[in-house]
Protein backbone atom coordinates (compact mmCIF):
# COMPACT_ATOMS: atom_id res chain seq x y z
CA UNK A 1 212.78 158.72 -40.60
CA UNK A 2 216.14 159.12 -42.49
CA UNK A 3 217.19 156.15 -44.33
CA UNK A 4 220.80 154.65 -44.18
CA UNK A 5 223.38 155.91 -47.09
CA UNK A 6 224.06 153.20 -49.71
CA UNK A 7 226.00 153.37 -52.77
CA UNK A 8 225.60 151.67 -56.16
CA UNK A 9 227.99 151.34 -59.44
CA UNK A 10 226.70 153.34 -62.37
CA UNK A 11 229.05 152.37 -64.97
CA UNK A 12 232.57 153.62 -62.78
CA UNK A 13 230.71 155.89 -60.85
CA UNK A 14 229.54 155.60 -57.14
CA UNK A 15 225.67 156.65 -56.68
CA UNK A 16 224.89 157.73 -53.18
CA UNK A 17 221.38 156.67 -52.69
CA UNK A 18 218.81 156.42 -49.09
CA UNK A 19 215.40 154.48 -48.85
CA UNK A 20 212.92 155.73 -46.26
CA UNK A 21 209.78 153.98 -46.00
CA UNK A 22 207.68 151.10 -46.91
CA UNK A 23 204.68 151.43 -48.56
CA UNK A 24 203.54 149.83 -51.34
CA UNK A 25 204.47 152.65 -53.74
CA UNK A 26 208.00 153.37 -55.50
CA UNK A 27 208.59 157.05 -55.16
CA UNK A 28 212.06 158.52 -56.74
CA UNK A 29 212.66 161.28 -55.68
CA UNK A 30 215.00 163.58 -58.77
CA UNK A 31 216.76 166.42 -57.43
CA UNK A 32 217.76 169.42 -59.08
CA UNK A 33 221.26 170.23 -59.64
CA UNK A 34 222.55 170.25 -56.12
CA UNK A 35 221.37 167.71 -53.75
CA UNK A 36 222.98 166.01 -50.68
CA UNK A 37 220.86 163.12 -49.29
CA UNK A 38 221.89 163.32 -45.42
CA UNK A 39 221.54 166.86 -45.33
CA UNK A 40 218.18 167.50 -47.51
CA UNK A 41 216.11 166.11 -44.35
CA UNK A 42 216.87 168.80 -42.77
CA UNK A 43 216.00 171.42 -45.11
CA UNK A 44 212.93 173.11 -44.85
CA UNK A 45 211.74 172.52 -48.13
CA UNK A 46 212.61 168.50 -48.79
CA UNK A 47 213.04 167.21 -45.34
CA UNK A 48 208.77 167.55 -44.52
CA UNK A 49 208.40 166.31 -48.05
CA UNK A 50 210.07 163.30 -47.99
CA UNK A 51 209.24 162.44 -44.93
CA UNK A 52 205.68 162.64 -45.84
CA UNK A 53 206.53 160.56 -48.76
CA UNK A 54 207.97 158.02 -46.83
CA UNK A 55 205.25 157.86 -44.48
CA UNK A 56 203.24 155.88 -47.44
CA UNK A 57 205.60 154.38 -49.79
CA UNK A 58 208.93 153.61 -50.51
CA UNK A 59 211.08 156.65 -51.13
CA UNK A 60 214.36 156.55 -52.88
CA UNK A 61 216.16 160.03 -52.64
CA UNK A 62 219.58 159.69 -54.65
CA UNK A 63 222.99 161.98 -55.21
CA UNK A 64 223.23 162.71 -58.84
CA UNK A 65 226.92 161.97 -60.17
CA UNK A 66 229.28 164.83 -59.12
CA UNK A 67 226.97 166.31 -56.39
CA UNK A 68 226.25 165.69 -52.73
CA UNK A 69 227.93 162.23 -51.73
CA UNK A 70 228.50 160.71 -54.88
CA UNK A 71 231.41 160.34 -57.04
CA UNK A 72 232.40 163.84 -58.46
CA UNK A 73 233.02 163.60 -62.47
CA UNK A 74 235.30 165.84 -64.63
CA UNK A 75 232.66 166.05 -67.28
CA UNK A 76 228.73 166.63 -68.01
CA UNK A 77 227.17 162.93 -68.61
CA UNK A 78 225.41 162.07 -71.52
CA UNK A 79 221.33 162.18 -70.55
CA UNK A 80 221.49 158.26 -71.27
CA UNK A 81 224.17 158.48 -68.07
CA UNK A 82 221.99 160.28 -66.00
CA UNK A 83 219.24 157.67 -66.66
CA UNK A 84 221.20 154.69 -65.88
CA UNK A 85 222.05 156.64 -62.47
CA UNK A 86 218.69 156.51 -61.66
């Protein structure tokens, strides 16, 4: 139940994003600071999570900027950034 990989534009960077799922609930899923959204189904730990998630909503699992698949940055965003990103 792994979702396709998308991107979307935050400001000039590249998201990487996946949606699994569709309930009738929005779940985001945040990650820490290392994420990578093909691989984190099949980690113990997030892949029976989210696909639990997904088995009753919508869940959104996402690449913060400079990790995983999206676009890498040469500096730490502001925390308005990081909102706009999700």
């Amino acid at each position: 139940m792994t979702g396709k990989t998308r991107y979307a534009r935050s400001g000039d960077v590249q998201i990487a994003y996946q949606v699994a799922g569709d309930g009738p609930l929005d779940v985001v899923f945040v990650p820490g600071f290392v994420s990578h959204v093909e691989f984190g189904w099949e980690l113990p730990g997030w892949g029976p999570a989210w696909r639990r998630l997904a088995s009753f909503a919508r869940l959104i699992v996402f690449d913060k900027r400079g990790t995983g698949l999206s676009d890498r940055t040469t500096r730490l965003p502001a925390l308005e950034e990081r909102m706009d990103d999700v």
